[in-house]
N, C-alpha and C. Protein backbone atom coordinates (compact mmCIF):
# COMPACT_ATOMS: atom_id res chain seq x y z
N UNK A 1 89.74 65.39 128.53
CA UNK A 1 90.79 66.36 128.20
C UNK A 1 90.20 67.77 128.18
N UNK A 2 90.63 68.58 128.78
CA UNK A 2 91.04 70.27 128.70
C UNK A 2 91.89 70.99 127.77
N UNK A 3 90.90 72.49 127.59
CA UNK A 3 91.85 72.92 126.08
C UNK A 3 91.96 74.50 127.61
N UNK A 4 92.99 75.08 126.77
CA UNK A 4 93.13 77.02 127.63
C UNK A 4 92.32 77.36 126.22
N UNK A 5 91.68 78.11 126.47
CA UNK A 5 90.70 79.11 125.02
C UNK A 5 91.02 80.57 125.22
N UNK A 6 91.81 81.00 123.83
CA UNK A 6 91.92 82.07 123.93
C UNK A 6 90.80 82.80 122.94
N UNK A 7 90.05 83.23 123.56
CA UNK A 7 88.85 84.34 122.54
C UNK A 7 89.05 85.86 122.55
N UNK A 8 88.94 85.82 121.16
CA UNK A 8 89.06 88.02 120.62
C UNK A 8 87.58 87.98 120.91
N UNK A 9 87.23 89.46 121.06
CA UNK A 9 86.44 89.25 121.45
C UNK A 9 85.17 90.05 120.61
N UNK A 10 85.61 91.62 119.63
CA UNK A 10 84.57 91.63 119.09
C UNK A 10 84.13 91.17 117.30
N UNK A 11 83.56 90.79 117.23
CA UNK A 11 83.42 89.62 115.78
C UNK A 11 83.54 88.43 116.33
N UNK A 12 83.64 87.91 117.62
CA UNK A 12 83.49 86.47 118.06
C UNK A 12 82.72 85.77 119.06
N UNK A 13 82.78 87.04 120.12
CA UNK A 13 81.83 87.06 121.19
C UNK A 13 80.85 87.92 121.17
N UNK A 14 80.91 89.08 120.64
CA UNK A 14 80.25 90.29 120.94
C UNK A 14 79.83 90.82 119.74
N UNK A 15 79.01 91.47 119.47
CA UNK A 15 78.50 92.27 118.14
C UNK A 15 78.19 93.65 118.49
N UNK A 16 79.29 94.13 117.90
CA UNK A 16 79.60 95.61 118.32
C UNK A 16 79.10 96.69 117.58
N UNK A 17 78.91 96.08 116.44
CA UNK A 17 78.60 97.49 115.12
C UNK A 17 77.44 98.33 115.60
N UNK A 18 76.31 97.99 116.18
CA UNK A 18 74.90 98.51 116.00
C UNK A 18 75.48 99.28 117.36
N UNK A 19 76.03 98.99 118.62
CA UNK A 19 76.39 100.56 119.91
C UNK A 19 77.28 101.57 118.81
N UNK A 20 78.51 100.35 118.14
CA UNK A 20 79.17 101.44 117.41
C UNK A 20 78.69 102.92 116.73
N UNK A 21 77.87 101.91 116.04
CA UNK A 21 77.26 103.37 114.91
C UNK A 21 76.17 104.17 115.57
N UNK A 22 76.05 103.48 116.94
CA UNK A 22 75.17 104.36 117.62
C UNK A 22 75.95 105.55 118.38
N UNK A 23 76.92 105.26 118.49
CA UNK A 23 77.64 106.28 119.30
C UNK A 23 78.45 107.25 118.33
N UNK A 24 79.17 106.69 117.42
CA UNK A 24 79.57 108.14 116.27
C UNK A 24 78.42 108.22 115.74
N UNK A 25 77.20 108.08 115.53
CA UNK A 25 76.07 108.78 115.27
C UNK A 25 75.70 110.18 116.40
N UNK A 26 76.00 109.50 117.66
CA UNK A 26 76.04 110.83 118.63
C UNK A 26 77.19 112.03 118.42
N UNK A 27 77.98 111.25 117.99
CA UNK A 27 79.51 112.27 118.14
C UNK A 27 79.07 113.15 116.79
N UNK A 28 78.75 112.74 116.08
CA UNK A 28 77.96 113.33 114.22
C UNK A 28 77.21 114.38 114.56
N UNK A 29 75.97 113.72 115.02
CA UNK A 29 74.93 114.73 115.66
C UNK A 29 74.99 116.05 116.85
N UNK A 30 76.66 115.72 117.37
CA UNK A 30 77.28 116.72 118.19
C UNK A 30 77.82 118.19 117.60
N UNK A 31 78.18 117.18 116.54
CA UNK A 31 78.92 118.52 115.70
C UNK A 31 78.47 118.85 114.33
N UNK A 32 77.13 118.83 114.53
CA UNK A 32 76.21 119.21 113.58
C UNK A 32 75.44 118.74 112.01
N UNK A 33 76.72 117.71 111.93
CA UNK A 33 76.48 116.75 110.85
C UNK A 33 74.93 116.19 110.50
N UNK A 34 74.71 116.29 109.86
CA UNK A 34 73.36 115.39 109.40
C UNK A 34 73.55 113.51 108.89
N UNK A 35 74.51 113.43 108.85
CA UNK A 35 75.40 112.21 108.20
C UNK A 35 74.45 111.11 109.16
N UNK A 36 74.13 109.84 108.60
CA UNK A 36 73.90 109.02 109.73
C UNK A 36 74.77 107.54 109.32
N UNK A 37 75.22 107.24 110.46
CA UNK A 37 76.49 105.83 109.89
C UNK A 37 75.68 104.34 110.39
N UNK A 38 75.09 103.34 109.11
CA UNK A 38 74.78 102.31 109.24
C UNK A 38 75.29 101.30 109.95
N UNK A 39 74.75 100.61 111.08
CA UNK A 39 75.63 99.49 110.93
C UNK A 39 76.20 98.49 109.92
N UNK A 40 76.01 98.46 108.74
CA UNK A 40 76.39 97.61 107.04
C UNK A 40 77.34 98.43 107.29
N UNK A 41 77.73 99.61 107.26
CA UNK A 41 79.14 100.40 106.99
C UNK A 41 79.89 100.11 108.21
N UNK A 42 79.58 100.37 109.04
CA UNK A 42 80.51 99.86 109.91
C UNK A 42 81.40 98.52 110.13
N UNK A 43 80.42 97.47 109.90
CA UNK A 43 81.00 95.96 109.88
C UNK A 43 82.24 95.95 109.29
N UNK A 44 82.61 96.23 108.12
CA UNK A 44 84.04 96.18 107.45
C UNK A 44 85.05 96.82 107.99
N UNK A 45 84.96 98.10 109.00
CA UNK A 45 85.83 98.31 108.82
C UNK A 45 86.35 98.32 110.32
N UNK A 46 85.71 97.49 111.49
CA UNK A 46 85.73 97.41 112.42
C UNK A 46 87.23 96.45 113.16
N UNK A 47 87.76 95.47 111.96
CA UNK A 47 88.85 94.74 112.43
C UNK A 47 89.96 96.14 111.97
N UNK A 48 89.95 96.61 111.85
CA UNK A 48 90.80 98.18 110.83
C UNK A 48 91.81 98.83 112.52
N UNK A 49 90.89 98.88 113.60
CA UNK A 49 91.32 99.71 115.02
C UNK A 49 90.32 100.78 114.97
N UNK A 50 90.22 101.82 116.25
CA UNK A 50 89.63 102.29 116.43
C UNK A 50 90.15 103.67 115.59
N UNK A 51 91.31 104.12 115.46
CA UNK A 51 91.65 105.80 114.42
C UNK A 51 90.98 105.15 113.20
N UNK A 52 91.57 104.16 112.44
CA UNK A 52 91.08 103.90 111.03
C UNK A 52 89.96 103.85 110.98
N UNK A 53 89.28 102.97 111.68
CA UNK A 53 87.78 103.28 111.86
C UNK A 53 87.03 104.52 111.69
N UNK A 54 87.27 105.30 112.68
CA UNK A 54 86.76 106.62 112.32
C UNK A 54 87.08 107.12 111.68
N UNK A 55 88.20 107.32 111.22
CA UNK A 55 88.89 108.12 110.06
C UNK A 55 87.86 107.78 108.58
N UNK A 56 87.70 106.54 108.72
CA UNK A 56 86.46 105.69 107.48
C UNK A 56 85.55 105.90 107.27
N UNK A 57 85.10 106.10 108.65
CA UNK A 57 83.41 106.37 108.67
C UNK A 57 82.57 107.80 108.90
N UNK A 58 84.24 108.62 109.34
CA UNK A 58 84.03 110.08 109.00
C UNK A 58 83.94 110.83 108.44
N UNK A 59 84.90 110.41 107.24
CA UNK A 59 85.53 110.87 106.05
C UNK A 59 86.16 112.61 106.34
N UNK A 60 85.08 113.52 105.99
CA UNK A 60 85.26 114.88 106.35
C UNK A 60 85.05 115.66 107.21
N UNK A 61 84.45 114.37 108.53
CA UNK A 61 83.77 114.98 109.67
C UNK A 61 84.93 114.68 110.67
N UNK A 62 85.96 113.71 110.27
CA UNK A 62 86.89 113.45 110.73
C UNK A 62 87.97 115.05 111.13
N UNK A 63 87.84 114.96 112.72
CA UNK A 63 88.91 116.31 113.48
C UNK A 63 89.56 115.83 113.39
N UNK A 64 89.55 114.77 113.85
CA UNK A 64 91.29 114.27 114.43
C UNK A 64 91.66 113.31 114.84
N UNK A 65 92.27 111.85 114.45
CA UNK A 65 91.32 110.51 114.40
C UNK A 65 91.60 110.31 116.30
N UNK A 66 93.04 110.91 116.21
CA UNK A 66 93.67 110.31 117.99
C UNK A 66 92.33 111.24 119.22
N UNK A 67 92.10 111.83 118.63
CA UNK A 67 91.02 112.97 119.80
C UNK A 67 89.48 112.02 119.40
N UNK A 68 89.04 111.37 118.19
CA UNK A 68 88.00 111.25 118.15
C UNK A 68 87.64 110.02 118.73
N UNK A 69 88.83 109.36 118.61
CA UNK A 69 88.73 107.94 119.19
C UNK A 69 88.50 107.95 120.83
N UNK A 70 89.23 109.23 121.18
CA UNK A 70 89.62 109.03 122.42
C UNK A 70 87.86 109.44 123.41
N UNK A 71 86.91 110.48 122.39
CA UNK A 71 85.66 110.53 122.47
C UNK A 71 84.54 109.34 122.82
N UNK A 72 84.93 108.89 121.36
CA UNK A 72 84.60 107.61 120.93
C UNK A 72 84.39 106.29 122.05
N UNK A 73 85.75 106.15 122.49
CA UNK A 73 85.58 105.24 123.78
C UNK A 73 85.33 105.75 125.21
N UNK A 74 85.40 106.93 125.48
CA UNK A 74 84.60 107.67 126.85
C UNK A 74 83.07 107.53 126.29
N UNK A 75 82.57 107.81 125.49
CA UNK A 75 80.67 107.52 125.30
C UNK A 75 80.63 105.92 125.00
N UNK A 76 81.65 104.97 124.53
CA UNK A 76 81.36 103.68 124.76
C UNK A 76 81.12 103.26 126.71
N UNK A 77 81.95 104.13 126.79
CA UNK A 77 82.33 103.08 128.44
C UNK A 77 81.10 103.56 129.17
N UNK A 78 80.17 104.54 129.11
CA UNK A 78 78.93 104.79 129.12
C UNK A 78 78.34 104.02 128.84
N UNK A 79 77.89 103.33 127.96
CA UNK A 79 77.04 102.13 127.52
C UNK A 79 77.17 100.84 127.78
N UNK A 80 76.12 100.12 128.65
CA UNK A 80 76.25 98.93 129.06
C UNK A 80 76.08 97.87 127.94
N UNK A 81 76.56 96.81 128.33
CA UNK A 81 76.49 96.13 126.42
C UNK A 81 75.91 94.62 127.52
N UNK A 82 74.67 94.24 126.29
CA UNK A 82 73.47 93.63 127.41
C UNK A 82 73.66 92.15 126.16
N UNK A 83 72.48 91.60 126.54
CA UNK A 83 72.88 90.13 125.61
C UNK A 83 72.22 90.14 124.30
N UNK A 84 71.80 91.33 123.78
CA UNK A 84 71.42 91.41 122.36
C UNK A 84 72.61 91.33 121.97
N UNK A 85 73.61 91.86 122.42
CA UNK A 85 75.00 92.19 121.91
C UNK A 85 75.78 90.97 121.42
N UNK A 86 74.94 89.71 122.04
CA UNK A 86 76.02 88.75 122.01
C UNK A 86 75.67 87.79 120.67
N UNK A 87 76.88 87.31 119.88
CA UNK A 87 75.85 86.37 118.74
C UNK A 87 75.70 85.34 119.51
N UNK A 88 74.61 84.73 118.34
CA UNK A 88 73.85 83.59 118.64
C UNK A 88 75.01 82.51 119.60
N UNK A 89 74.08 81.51 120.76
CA UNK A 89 75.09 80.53 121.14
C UNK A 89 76.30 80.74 121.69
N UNK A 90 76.17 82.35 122.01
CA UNK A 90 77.67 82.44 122.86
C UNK A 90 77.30 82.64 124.05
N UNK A 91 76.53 82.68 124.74
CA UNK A 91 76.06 82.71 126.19
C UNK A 91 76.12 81.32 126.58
N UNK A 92 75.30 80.30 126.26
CA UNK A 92 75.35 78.95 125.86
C UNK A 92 76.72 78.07 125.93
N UNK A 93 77.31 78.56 124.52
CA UNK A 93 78.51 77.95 124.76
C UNK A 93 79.59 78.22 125.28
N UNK A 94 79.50 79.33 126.03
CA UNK A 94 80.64 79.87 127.23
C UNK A 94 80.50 78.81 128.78
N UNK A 95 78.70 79.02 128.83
CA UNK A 95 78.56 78.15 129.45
C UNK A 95 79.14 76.70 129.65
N UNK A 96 78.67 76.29 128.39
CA UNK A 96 78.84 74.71 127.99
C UNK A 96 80.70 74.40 128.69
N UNK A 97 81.54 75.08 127.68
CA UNK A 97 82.75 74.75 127.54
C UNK A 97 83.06 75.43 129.10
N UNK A 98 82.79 76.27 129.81
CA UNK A 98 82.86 75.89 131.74
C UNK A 98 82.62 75.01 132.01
N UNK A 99 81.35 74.78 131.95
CA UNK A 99 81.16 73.09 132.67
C UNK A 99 82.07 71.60 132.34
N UNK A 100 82.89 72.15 131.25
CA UNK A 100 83.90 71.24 131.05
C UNK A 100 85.24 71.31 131.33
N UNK A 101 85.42 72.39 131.84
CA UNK A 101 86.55 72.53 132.72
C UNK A 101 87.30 72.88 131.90
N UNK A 102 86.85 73.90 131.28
CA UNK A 102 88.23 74.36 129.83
C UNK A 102 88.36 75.86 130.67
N UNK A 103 89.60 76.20 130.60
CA UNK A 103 90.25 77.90 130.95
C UNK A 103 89.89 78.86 129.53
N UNK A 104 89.46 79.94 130.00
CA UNK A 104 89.09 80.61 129.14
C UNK A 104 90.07 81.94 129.61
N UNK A 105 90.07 82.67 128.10
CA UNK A 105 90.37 84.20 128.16
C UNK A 105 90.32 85.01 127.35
N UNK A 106 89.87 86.20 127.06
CA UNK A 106 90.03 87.13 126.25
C UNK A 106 91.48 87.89 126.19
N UNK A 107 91.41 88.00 124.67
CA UNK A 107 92.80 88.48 124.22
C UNK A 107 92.01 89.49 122.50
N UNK A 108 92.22 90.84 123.18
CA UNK A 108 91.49 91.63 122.54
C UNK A 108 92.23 92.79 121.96
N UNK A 109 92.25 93.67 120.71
CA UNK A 109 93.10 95.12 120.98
C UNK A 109 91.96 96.08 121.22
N UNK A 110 90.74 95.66 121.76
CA UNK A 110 90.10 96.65 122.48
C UNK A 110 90.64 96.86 124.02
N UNK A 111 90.83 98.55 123.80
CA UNK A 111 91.42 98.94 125.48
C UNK A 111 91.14 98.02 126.14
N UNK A 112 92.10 97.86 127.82
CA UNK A 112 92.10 97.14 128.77
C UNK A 112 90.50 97.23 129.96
N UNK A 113 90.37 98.64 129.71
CA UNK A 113 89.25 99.05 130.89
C UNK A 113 87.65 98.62 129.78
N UNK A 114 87.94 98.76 128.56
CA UNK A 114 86.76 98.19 128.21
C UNK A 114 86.27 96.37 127.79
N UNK A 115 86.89 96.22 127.63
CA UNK A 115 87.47 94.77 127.73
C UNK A 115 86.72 94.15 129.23
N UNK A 116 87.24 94.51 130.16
CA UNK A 116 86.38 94.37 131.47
C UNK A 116 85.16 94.40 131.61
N UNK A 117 85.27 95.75 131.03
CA UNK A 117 83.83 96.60 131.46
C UNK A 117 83.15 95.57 130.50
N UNK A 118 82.89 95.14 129.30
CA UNK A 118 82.02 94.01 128.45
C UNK A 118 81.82 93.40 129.65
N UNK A 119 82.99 92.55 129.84
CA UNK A 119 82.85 91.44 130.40
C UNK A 119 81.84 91.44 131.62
N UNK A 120 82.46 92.13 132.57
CA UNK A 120 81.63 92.26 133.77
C UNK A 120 80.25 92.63 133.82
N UNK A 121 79.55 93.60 132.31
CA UNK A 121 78.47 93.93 132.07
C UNK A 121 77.60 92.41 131.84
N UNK A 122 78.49 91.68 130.80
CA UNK A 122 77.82 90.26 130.57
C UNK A 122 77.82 89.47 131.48
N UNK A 123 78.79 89.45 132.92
CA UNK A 123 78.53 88.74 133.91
C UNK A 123 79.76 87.36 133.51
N UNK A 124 80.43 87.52 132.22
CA UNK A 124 81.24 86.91 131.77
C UNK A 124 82.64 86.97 132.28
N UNK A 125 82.73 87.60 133.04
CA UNK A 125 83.99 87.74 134.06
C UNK A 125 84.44 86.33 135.21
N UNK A 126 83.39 85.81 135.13
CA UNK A 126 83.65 84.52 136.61
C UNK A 126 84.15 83.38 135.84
N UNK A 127 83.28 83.72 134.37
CA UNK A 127 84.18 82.70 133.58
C UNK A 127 85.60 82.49 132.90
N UNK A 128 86.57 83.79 133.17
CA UNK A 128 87.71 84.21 132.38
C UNK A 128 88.35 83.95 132.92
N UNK A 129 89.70 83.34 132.99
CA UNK A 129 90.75 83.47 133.94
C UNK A 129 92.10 84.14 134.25
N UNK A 130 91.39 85.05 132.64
CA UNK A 130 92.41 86.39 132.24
C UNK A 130 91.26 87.31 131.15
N UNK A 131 91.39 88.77 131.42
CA UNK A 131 91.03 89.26 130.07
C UNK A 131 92.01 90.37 129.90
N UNK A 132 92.50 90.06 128.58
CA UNK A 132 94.16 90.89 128.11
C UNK A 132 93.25 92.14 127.21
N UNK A 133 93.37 93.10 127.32
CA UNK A 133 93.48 93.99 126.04
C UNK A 133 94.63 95.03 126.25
N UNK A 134 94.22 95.80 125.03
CA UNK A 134 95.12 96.85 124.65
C UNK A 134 96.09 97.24 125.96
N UNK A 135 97.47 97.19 126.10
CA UNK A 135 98.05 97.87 127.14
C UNK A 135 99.24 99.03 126.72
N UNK A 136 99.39 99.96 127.54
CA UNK A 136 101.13 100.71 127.27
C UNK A 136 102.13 99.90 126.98
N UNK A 137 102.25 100.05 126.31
CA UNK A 137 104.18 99.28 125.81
C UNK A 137 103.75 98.07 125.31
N UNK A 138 102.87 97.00 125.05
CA UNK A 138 102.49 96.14 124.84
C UNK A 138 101.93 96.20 123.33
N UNK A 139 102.60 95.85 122.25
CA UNK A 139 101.85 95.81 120.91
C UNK A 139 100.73 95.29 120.63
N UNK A 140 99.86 95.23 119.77
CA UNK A 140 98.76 94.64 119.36
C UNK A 140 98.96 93.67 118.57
N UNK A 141 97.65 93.00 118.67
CA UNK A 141 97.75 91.66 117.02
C UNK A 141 97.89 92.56 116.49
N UNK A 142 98.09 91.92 115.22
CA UNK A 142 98.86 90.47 114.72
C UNK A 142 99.97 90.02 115.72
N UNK A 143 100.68 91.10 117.00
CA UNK A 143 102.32 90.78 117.68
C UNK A 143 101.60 89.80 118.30
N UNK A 144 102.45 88.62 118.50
CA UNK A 144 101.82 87.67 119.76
C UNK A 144 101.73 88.36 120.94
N UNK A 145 102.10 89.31 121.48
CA UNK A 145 102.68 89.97 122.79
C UNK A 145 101.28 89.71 123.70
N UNK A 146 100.56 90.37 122.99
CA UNK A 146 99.15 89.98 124.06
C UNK A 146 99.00 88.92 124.30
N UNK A 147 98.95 87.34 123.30
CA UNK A 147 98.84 86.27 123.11
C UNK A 147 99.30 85.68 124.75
N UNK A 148 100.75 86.19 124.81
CA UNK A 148 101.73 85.84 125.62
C UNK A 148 101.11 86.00 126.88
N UNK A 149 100.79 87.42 127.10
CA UNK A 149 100.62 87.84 128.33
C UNK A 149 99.13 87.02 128.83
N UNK A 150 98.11 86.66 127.76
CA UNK A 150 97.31 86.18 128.34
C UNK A 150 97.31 84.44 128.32
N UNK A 151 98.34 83.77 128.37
CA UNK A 151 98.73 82.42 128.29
C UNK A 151 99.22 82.58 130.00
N UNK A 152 100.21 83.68 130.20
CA UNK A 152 101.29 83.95 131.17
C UNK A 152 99.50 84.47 132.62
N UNK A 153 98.67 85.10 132.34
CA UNK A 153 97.78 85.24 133.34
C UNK A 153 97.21 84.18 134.09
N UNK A 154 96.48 83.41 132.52
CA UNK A 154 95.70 82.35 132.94
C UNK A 154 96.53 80.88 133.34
N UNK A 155 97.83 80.71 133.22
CA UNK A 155 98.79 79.83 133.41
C UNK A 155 98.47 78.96 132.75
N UNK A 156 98.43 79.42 131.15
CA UNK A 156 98.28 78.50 130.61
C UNK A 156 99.28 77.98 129.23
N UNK A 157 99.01 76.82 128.63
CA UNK A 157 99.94 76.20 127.58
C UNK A 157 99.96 76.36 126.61
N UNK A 158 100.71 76.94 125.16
CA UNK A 158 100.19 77.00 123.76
C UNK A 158 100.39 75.71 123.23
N UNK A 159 100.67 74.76 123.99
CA UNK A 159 100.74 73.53 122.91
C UNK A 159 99.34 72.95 123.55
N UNK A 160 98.68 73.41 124.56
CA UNK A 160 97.49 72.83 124.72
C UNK A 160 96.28 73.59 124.82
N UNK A 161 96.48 74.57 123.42
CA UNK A 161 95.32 76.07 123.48
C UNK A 161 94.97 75.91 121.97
N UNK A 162 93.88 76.53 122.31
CA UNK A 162 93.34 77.42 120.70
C UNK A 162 93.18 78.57 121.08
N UNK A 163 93.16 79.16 119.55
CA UNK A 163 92.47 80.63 119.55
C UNK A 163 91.58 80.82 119.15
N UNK A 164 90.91 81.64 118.90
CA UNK A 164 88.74 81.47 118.60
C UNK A 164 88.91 83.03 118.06
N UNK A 165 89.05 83.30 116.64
CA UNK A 165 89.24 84.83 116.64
C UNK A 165 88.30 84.78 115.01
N UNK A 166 87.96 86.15 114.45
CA UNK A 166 87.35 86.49 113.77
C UNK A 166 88.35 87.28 112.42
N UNK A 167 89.25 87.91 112.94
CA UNK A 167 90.04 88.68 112.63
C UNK A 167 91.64 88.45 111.38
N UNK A 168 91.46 89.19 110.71
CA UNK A 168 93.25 88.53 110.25
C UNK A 168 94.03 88.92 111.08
N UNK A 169 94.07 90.23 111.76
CA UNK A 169 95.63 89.93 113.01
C UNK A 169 94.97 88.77 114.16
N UNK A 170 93.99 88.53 114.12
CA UNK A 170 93.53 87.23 115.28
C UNK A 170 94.74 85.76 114.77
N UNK A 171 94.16 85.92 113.10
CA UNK A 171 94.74 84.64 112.39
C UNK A 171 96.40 84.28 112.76
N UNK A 172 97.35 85.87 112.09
CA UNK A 172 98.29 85.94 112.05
C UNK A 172 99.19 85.67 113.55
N UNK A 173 98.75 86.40 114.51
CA UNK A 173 98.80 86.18 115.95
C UNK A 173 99.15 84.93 116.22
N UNK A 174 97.97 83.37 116.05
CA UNK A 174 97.63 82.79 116.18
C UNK A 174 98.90 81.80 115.80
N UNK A 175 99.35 82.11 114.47
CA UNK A 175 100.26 81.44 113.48
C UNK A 175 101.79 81.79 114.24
N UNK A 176 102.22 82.99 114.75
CA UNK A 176 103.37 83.60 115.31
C UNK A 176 103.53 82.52 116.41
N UNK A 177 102.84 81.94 116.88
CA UNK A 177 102.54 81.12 118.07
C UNK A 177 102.55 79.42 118.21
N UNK A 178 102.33 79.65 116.98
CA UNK A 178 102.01 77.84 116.73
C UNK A 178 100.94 77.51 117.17
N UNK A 179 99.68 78.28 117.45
CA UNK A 179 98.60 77.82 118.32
C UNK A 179 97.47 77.35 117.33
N UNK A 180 96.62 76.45 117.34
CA UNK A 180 95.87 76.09 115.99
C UNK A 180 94.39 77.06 116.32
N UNK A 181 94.17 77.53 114.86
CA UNK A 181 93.33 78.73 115.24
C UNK A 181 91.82 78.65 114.62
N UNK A 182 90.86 78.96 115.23
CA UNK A 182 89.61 78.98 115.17
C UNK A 182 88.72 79.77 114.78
N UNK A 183 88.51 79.78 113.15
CA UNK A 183 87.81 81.38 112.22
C UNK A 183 86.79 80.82 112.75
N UNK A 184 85.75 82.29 113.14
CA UNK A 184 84.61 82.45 113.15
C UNK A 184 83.98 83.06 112.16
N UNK A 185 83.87 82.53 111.05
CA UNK A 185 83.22 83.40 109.80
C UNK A 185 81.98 84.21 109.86
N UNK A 186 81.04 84.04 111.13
CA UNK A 186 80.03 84.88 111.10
C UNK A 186 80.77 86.28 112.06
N UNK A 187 82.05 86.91 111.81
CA UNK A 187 82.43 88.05 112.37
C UNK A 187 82.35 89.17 111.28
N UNK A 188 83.73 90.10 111.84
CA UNK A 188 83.97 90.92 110.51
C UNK A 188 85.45 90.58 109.52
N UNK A 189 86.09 89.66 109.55
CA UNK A 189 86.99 89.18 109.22
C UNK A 189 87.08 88.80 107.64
N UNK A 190 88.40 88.94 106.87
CA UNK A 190 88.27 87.45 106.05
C UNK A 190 89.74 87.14 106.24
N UNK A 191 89.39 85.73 106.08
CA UNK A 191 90.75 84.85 105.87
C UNK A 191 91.92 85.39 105.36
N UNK A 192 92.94 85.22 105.70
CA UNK A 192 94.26 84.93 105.08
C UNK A 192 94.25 83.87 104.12
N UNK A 193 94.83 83.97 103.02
CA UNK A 193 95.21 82.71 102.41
C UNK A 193 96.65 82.21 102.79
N UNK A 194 96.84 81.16 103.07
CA UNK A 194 98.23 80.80 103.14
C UNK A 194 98.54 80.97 104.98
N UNK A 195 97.72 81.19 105.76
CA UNK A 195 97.89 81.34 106.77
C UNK A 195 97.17 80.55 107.58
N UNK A 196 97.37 79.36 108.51
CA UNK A 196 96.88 77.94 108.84
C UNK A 196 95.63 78.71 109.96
N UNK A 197 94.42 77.87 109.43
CA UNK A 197 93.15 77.82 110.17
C UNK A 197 92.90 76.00 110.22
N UNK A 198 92.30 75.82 111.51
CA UNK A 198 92.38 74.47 111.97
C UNK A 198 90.88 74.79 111.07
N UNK A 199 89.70 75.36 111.76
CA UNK A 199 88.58 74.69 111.33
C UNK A 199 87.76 75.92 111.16
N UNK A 200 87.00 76.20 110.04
CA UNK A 200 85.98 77.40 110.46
C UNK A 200 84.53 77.46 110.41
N UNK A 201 84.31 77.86 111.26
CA UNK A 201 82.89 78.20 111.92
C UNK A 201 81.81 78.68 111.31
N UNK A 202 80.93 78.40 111.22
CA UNK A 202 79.47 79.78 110.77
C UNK A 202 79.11 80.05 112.01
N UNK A 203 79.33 79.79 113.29
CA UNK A 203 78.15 79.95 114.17
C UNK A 203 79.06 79.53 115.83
N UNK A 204 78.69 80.39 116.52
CA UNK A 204 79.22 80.19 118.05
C UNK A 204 79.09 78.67 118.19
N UNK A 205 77.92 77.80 117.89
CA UNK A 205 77.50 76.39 118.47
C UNK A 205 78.81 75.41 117.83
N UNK A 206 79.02 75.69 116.74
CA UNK A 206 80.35 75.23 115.96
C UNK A 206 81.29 74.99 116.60
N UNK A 207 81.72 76.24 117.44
CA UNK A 207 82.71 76.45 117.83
C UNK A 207 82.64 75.41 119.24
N UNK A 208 81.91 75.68 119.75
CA UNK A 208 81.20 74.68 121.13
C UNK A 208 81.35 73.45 121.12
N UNK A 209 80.80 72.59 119.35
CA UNK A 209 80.42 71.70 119.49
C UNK A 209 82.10 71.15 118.30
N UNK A 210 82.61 71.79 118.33
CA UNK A 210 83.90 71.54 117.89
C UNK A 210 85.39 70.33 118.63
N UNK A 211 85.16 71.87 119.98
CA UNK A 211 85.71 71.87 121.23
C UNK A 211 85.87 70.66 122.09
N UNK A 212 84.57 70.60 121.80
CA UNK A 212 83.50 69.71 123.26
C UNK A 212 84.39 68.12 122.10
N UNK A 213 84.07 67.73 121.12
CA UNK A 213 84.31 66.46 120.43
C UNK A 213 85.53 66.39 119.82
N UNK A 214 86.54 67.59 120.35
CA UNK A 214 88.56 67.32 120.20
C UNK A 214 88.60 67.02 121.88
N UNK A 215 88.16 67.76 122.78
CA UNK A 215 88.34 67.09 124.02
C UNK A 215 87.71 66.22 124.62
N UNK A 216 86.90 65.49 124.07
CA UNK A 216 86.86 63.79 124.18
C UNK A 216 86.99 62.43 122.90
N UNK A 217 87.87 63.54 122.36
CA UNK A 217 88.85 62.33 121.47
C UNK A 217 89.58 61.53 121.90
């Protein structure tokens, strides 16, 4: 048996905080600030979006969250994101769960062009058979809307999918859908209470070795 996998992608695949705070550390150091932003500070507030984010981690250095963001991701798309980036066992088990003939996709509210750009940097693109992010007119998690569109790419089924997310709009998303959903607790996330998680994770291999022993049940 075959599952469609829908994966968010940063807190699940990717570990973003340490380019993060490397890059509003540049934008800081641009405009004269002495401030330097940890990755520990960053982690929390990274499921938040990209304005709240900065707005957080700026506090008073904060211009203008819609202009800083928009900074923010022009010096990301500059930076190639290599396999330090990735947690433990997700190279591995991207692998693994290909060789088993499971459909994969990212379903992210990181922009559409960076979303790619990860992917294709990790070489993780041959394995996707959709990667959804942020679009015009298209809401974000928690809305299923992305959910949709990346079920509708990869032609695939929600009665025969999971979701693999880190996130509470990952969770909530997940629930709008009926799709049974997959915390990765080593992200930046916490749980919902009252909001259905099939099984949760410490660790990418979890998730792998989860997968791998519901589809040969």
């Amino acid at each position: 048996m075959t599952f469609d996998l829908l994966f968010d992608l940063d807190g699940t695949l990717v570990d973003t905080v340490y380019v993060t705070s490397d890059v509003l550390n540049e934008m800081l150091q641009k405009r004269g600030s002495h401030r330097v932003i940890k990755p520990e500070e960053t982690r929390p507030l990274v499921t938040l979006g990209g304005e709240a984010m900065i707005a957080g981690l700026f506090r008073d250095d904060c211009i203008d969250p819609l202009a800083d963001v928009t900074e923010y991701r022009r010096l990301c798309l500059g930076r190639d994101t290599d396999d330090n980036s990735l947690f433990p066992g997700v190279r591995e088990g991207i692998e693994r769960l290909h060789s088993l003939g499971m459909k994969m996709a990212i379903c992210s509210n990181k922009p559409q062009n960076m979303v790619e750009k990860i992917m294709s940097d990790l070489g993780f693109d041959k394995y996707m058979t959709a990667m959804v992010g942020a679009r015009p007119k298209s809401p974000r998690k928690p809305d299923p809307a992305l959910l949709n569109i990346a079920l509708d790419e990869m032609k695939g089924n929600s009665q025969n999918c999971w979701f693999i997310g880190d996130g509470e709009t990952d969770q909530e998303a997940s629930a709008a859908l009926g799709i049974p959903f997959i915390f990765t607790s080593y992200g930046y996330g916490t749980p919902i209470e009252g909001v259905p998680i099939e099984v949760t994770c410490p660790d990418f291999k979890s998730v792998t070795d989860f997968l791998e022993k519901k589809a040969k049940a």
